[in-house]
N, C-alpha and C. Protein backbone atom coordinates (compact mmCIF):
# COMPACT_ATOMS: atom_id res chain seq x y z
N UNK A 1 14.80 7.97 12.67
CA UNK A 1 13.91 8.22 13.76
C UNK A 1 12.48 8.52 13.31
N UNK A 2 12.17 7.97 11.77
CA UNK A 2 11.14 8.24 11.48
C UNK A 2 10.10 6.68 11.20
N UNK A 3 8.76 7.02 11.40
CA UNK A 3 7.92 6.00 11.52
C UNK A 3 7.51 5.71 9.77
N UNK A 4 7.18 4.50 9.31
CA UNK A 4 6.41 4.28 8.16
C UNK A 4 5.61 5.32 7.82
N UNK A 5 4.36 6.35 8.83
CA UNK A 5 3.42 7.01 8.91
C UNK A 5 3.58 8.21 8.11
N UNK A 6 5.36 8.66 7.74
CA UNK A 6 5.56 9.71 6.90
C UNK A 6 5.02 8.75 5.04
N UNK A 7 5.34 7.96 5.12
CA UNK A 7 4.55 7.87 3.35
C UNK A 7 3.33 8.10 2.85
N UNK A 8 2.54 8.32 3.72
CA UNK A 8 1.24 7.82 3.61
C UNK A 8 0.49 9.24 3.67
N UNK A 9 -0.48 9.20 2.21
CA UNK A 9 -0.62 10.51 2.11
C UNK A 9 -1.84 11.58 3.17
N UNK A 10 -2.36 11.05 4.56
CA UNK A 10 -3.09 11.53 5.52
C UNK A 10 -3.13 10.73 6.44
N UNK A 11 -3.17 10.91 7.66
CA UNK A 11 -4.31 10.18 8.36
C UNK A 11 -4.96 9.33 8.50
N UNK A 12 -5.80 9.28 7.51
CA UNK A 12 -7.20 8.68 7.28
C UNK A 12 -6.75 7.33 6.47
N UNK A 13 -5.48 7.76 5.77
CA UNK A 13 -4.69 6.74 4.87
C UNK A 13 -3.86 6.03 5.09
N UNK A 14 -3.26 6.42 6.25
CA UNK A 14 -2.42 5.53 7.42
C UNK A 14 -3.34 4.96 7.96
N UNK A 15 -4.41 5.01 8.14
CA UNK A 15 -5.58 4.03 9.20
C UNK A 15 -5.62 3.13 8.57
N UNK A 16 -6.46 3.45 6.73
CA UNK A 16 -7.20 2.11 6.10
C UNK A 16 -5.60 1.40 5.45
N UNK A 17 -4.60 2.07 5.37
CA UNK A 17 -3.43 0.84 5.44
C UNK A 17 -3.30 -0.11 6.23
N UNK A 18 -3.59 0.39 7.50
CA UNK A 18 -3.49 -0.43 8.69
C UNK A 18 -4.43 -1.52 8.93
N UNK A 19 -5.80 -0.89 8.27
CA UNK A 19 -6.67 -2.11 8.45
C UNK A 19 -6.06 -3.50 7.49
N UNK A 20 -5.26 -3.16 7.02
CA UNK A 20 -5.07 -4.60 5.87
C UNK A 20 -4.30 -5.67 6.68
N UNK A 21 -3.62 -5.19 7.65
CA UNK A 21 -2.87 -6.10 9.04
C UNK A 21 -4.26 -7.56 9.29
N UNK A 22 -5.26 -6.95 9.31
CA UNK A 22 -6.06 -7.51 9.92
C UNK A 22 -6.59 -8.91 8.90
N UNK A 23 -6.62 -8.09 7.35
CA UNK A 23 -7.30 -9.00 6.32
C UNK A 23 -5.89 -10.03 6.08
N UNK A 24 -4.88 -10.17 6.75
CA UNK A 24 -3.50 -11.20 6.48
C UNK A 24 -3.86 -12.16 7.58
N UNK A 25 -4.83 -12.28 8.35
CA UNK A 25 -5.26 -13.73 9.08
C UNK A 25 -5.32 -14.41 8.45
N UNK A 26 -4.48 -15.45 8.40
CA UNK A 26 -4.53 -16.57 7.86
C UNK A 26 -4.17 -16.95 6.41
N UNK A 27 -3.47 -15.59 5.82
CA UNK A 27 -3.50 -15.50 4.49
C UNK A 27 -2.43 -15.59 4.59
N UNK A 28 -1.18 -16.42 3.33
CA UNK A 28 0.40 -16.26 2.48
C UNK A 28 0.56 -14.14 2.25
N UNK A 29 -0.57 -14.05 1.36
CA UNK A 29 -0.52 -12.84 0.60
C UNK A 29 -1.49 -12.00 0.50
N UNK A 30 -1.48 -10.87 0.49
CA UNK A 30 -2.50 -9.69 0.22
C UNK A 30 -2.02 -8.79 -0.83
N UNK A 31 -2.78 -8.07 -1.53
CA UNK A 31 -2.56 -7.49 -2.70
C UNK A 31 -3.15 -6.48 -2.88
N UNK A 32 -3.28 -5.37 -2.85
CA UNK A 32 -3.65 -3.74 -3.00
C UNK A 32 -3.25 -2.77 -3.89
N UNK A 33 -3.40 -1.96 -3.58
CA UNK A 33 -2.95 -0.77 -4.77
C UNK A 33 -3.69 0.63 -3.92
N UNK A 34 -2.89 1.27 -3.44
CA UNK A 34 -2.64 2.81 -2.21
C UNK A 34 -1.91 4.17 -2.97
N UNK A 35 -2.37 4.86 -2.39
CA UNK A 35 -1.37 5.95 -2.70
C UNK A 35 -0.31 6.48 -1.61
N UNK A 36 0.92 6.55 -2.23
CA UNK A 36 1.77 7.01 -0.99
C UNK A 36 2.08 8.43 -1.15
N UNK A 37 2.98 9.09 -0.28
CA UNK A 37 3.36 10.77 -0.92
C UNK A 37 5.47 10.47 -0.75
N UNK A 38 5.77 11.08 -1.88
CA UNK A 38 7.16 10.81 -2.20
C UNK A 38 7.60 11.88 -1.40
N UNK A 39 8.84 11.51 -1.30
CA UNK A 39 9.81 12.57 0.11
C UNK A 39 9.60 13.78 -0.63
N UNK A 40 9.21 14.50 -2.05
CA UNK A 40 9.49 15.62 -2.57
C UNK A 40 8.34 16.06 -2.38
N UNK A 41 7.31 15.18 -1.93
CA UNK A 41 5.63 15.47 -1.70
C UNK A 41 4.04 15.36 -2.57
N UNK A 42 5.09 14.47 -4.02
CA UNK A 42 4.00 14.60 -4.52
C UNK A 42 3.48 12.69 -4.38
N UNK A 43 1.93 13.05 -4.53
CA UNK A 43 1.33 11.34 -4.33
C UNK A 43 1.73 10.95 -5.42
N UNK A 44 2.14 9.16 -5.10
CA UNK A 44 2.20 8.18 -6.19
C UNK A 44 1.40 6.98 -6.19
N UNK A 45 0.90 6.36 -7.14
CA UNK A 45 0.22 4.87 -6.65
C UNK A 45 1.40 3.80 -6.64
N UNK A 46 1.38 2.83 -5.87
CA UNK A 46 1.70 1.83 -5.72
C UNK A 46 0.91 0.26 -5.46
N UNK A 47 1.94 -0.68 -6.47
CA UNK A 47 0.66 -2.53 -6.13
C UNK A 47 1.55 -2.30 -4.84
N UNK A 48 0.93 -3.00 -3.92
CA UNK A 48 1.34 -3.73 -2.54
C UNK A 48 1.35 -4.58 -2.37
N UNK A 49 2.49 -6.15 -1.83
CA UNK A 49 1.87 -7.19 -1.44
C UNK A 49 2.38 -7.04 -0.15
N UNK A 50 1.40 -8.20 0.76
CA UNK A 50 2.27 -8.25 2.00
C UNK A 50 2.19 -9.82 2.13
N UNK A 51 2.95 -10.23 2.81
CA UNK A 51 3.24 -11.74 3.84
C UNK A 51 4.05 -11.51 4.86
N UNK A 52 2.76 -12.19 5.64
CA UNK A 52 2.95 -12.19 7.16
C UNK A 52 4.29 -13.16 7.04
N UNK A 53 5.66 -12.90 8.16
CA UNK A 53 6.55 -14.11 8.55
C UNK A 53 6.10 -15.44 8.71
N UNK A 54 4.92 -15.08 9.90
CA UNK A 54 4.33 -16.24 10.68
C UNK A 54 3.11 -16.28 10.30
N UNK A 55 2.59 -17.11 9.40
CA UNK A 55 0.71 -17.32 9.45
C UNK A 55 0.44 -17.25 10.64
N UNK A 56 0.54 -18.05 11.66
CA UNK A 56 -0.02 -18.42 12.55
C UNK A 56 0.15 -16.85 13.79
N UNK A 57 1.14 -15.54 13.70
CA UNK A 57 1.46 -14.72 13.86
C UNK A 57 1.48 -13.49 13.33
N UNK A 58 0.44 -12.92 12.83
CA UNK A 58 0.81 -11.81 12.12
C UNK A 58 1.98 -10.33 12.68
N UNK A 59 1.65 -10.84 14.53
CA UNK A 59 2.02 -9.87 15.02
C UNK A 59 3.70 -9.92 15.15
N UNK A 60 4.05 -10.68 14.49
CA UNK A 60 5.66 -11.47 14.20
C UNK A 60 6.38 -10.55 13.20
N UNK A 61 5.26 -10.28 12.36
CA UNK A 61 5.82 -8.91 11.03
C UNK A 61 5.62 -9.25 9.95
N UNK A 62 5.59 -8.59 8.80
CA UNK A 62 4.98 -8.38 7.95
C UNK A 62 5.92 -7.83 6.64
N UNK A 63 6.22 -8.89 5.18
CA UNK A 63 7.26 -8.01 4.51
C UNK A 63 6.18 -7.45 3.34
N UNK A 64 6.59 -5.87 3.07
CA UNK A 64 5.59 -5.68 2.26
C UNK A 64 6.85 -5.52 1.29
N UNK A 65 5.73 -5.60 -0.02
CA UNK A 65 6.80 -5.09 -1.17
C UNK A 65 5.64 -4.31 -2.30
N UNK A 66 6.53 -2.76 -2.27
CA UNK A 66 5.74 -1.55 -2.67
C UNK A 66 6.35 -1.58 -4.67
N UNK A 67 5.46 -1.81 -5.91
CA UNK A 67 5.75 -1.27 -7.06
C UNK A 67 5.00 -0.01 -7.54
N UNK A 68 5.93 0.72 -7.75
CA UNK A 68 5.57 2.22 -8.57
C UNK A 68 4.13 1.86 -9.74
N UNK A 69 3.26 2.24 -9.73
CA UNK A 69 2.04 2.09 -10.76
C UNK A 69 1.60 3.42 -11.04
N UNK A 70 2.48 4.29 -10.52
CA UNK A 70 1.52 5.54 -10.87
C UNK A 70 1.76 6.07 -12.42
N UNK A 71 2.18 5.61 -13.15
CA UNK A 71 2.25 5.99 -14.53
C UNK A 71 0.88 5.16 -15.08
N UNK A 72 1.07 3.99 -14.75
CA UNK A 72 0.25 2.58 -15.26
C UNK A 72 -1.39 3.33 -15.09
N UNK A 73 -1.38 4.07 -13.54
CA UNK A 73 -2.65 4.66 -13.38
C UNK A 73 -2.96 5.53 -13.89
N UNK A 74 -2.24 6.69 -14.39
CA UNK A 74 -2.50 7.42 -14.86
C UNK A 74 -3.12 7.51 -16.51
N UNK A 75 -2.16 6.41 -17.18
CA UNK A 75 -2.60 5.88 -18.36
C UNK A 75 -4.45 5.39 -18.12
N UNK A 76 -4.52 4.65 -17.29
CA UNK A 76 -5.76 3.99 -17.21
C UNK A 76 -6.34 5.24 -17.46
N UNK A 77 -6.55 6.22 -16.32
CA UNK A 77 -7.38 6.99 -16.21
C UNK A 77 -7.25 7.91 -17.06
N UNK A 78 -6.63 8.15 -17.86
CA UNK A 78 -6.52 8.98 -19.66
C UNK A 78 -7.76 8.29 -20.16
N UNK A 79 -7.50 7.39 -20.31
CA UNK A 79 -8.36 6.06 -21.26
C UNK A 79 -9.72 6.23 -20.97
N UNK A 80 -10.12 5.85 -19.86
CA UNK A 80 -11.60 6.45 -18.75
C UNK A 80 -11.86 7.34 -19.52
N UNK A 81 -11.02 8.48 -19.03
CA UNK A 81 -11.85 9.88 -19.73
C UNK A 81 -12.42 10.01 -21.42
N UNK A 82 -11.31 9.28 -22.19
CA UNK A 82 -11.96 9.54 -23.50
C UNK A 82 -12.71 8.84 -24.08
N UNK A 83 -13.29 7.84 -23.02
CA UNK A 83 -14.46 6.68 -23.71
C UNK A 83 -15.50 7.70 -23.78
């Protein structure tokens, strides 16, 4: 009985997820990288892709498929810091 809206770590972050509905006009695929919050509560990053069912329909649905990157990010941003 729960909505997608629990992963998502605010508000503000459930919105600009939502705007990406919009950038799949006309597109196979979209590709991102978000932060979600894990059922235990702490944030993780994740790549995102999505494809729409229907090009011609986005409003038909949408399969996303979420990979864990938050290690991958975290490494990056080690690296950042000690340049």
């Amino acid at each position: 009985g729960k909505t997608a809206q629990i992963i998502h770590v605010d508000e503000d972050h459930y919105q600009k997820f939502a705007d990406n509905y919009i950038h799949l006009n006309g597109k196979r695929l979209i590709d991102l990288e978000f932060p979600f919050r894990h059922s235990d509560g702490h944030i993780f990053w994740c790549a995102v892709s999505g494809t729409p069912l229907d090009l011609s329909d986005r409003n038909k649905g949408v399969i996303w498929t979420f990979l864990d990157i938050d290690e991958r990010r975290h490494l990056a941003e080690e690296v950042d810091r000690q340049r």
